[in-house]
N, C-alpha and C. Protein backbone atom coordinates (compact mmCIF):
# COMPACT_ATOMS: atom_id res chain seq x y z
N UNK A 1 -57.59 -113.55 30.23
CA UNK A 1 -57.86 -112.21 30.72
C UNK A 1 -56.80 -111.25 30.19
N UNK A 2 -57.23 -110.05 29.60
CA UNK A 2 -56.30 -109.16 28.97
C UNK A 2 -55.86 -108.33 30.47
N UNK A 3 -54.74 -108.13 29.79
CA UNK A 3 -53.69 -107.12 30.62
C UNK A 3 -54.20 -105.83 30.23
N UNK A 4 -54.13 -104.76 31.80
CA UNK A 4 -54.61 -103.87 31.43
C UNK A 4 -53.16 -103.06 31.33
N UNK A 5 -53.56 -101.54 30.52
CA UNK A 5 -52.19 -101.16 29.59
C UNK A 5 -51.76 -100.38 31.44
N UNK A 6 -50.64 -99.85 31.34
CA UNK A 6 -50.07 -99.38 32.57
C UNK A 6 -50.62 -97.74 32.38
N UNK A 7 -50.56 -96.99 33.70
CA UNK A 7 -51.08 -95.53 32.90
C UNK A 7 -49.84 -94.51 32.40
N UNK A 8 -50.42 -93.25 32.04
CA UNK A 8 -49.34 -92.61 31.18
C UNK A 8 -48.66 -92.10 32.27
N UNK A 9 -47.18 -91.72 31.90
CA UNK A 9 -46.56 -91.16 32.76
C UNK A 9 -46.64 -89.98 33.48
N UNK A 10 -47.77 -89.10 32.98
CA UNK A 10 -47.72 -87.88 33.77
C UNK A 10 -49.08 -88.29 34.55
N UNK A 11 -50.14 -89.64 34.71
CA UNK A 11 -50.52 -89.85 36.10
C UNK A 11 -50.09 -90.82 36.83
N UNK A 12 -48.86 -91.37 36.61
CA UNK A 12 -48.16 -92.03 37.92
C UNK A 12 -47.64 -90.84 38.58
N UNK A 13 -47.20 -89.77 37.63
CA UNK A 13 -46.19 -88.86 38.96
C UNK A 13 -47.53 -88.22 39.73
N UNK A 14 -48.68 -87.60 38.57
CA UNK A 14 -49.69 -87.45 39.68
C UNK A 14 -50.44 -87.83 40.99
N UNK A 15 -50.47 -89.54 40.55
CA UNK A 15 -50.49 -90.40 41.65
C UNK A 15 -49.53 -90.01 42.95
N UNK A 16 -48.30 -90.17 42.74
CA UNK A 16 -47.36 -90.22 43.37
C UNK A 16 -47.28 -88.52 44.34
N UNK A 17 -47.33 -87.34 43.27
CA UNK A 17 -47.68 -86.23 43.85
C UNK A 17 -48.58 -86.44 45.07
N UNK A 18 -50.12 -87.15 44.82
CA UNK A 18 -51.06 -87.23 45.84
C UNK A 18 -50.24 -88.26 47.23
N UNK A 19 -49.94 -88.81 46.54
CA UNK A 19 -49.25 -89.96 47.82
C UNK A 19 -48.82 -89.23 48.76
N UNK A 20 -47.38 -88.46 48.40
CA UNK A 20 -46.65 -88.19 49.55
C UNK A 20 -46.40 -86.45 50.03
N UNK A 21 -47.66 -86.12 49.52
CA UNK A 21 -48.73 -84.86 50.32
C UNK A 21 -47.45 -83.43 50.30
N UNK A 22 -46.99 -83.81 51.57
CA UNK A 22 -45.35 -82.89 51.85
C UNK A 22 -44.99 -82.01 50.99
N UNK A 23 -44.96 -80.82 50.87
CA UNK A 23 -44.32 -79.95 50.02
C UNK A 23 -42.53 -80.36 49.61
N UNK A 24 -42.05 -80.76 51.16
CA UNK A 24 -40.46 -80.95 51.12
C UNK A 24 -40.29 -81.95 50.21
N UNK A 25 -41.45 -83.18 50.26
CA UNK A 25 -41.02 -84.59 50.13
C UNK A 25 -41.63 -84.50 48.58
N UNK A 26 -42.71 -83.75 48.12
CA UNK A 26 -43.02 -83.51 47.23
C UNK A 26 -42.21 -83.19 46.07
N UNK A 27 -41.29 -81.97 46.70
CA UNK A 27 -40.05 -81.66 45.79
C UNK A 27 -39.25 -82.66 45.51
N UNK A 28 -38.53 -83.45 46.59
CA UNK A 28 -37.34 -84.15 46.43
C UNK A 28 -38.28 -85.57 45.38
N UNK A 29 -39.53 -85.88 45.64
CA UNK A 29 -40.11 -86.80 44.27
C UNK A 29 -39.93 -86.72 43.10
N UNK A 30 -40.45 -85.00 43.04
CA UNK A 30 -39.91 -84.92 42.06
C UNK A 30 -38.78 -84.16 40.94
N UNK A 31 -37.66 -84.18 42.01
CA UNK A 31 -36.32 -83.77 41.54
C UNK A 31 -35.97 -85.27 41.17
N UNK A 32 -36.33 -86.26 41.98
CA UNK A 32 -35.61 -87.55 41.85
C UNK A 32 -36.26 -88.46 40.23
N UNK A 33 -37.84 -88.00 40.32
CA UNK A 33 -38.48 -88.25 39.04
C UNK A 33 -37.78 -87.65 37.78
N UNK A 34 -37.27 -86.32 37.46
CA UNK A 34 -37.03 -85.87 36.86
C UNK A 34 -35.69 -85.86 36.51
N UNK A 35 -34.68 -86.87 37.43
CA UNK A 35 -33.34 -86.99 37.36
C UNK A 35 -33.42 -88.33 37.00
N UNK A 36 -34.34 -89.39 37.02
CA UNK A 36 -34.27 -90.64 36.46
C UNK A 36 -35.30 -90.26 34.96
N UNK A 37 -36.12 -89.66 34.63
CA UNK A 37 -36.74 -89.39 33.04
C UNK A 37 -35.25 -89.28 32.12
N UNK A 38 -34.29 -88.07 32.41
CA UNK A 38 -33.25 -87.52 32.08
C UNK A 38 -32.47 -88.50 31.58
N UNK A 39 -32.19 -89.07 33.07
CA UNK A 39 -31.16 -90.54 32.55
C UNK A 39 -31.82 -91.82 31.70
N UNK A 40 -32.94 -91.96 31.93
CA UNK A 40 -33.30 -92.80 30.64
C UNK A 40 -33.87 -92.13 29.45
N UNK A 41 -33.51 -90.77 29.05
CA UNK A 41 -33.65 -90.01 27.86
C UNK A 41 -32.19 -90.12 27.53
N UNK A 42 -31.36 -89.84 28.51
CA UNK A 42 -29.80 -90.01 27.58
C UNK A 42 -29.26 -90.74 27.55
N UNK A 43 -29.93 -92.02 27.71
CA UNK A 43 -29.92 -93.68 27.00
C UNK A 43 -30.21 -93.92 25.55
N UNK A 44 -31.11 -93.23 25.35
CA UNK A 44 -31.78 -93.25 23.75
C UNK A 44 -30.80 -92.77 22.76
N UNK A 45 -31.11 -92.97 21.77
CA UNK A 45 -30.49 -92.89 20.30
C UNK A 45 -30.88 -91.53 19.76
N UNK A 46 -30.94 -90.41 20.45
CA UNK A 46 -31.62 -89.42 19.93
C UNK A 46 -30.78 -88.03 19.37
N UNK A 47 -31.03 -87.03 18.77
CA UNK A 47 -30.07 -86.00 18.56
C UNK A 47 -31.24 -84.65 18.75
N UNK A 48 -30.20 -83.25 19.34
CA UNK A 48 -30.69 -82.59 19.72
C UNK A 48 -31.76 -81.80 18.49
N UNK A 49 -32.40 -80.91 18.66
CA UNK A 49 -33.35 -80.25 17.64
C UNK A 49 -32.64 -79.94 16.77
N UNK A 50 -31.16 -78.87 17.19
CA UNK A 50 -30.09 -78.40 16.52
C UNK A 50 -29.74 -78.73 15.05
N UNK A 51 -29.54 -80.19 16.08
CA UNK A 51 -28.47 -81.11 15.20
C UNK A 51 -29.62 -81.27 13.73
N UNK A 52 -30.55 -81.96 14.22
CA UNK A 52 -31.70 -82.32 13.89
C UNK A 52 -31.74 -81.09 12.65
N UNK A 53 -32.25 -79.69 13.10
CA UNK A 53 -32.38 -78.69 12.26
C UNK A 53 -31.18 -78.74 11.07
N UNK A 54 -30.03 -78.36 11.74
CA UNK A 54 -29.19 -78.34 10.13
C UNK A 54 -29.03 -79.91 9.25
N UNK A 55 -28.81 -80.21 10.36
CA UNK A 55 -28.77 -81.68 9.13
C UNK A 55 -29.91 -81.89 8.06
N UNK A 56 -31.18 -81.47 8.59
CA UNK A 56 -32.04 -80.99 7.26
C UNK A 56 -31.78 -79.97 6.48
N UNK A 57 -31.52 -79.32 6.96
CA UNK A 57 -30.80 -77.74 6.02
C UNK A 57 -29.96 -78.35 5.00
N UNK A 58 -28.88 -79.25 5.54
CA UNK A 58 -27.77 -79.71 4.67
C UNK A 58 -28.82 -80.54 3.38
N UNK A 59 -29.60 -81.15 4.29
CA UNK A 59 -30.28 -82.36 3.01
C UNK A 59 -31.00 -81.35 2.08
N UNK A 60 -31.46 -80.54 2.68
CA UNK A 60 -32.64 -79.41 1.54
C UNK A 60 -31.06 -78.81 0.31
N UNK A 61 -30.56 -78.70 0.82
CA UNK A 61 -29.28 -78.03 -0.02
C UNK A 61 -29.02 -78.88 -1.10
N UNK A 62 -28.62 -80.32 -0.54
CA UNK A 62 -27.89 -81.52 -1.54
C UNK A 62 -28.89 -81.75 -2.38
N UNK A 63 -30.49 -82.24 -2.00
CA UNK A 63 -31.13 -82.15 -2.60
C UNK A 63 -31.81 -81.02 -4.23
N UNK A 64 -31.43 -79.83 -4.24
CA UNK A 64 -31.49 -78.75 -4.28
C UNK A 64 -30.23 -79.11 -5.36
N UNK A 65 -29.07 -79.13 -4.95
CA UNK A 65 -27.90 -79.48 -6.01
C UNK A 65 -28.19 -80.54 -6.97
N UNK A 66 -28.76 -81.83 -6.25
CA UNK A 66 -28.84 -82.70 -6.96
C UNK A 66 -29.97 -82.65 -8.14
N UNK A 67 -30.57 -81.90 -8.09
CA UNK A 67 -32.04 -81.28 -8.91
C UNK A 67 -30.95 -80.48 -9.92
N UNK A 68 -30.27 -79.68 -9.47
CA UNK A 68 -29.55 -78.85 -10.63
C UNK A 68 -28.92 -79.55 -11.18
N UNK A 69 -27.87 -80.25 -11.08
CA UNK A 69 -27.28 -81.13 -11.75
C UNK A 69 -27.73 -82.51 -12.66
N UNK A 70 -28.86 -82.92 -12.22
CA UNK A 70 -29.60 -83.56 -13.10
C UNK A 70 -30.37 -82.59 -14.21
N UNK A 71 -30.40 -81.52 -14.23
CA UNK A 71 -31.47 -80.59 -14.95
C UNK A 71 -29.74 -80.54 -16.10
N UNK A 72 -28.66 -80.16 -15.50
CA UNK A 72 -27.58 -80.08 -16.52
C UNK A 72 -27.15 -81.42 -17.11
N UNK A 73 -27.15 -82.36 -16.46
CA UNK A 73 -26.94 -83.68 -17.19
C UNK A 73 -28.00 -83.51 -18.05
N UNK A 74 -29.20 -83.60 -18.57
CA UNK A 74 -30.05 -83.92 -18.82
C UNK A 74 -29.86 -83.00 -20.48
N UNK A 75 -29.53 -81.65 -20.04
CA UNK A 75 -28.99 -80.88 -21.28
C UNK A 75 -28.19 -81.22 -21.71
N UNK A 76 -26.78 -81.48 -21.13
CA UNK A 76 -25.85 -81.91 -21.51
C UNK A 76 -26.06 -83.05 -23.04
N UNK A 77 -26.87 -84.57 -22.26
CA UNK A 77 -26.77 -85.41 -22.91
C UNK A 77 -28.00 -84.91 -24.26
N UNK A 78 -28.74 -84.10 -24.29
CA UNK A 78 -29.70 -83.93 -25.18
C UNK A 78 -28.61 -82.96 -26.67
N UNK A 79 -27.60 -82.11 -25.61
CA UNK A 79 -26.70 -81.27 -27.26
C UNK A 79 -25.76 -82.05 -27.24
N UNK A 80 -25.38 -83.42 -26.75
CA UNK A 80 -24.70 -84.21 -27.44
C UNK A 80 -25.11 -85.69 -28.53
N UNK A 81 -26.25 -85.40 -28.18
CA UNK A 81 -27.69 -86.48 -29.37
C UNK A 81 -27.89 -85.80 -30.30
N UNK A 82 -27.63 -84.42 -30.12
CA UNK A 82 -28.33 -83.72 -31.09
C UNK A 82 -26.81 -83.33 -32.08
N UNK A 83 -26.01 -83.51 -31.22
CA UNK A 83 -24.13 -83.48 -32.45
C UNK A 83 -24.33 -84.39 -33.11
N UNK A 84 -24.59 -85.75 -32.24
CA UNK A 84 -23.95 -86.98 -33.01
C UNK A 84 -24.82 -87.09 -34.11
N UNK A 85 -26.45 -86.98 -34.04
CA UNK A 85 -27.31 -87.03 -35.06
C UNK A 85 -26.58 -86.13 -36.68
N UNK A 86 -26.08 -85.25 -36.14
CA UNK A 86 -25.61 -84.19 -37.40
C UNK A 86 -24.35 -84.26 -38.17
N UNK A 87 -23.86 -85.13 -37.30
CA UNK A 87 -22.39 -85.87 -38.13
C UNK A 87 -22.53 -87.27 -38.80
């Protein structure tokens, strides 16, 4: 007999919303839901958008250099084939 998959996380809290009715008790669910998501988000291996954003910026750049500099190697070694041929 297959296992059935568990449901997604935004209808257990729904579930849970219906459960315990209470506006008061409602809140403190889910302050307490939303203070354990948090802490097992800043368990993970993750980096902020920020970070995320420039560190691509940096790579679009190096990349970007590294394109130029192969475009000058590339000249480079072609007017020095083209010396040695003439001597």
């Amino acid at each position: 007999m297959a296992l059935k998959p568990p449901p997604p996380p935004w209808e257990l809290l729904q579930q849970v919303s219906e459960l315990v009715g209470g506006s008061g008790v409602r809140q403190e669910v889910d302050k307490n839901m939303r203070s354990l998501a948090q802490s097992a988000l800043s368990r993970l291996d993750v980096v902020s958008r920020d970070e995320f954003d420039a560190q691509a910026e940096i790579l679009q750049r190096t990349r970007s250099r590294v394109t130029e500099l192969e475009t000058t190697l590339e000249a480079l070694t072609k007017e020095l084939e083209r010396l040695s041929e003439t001597q």
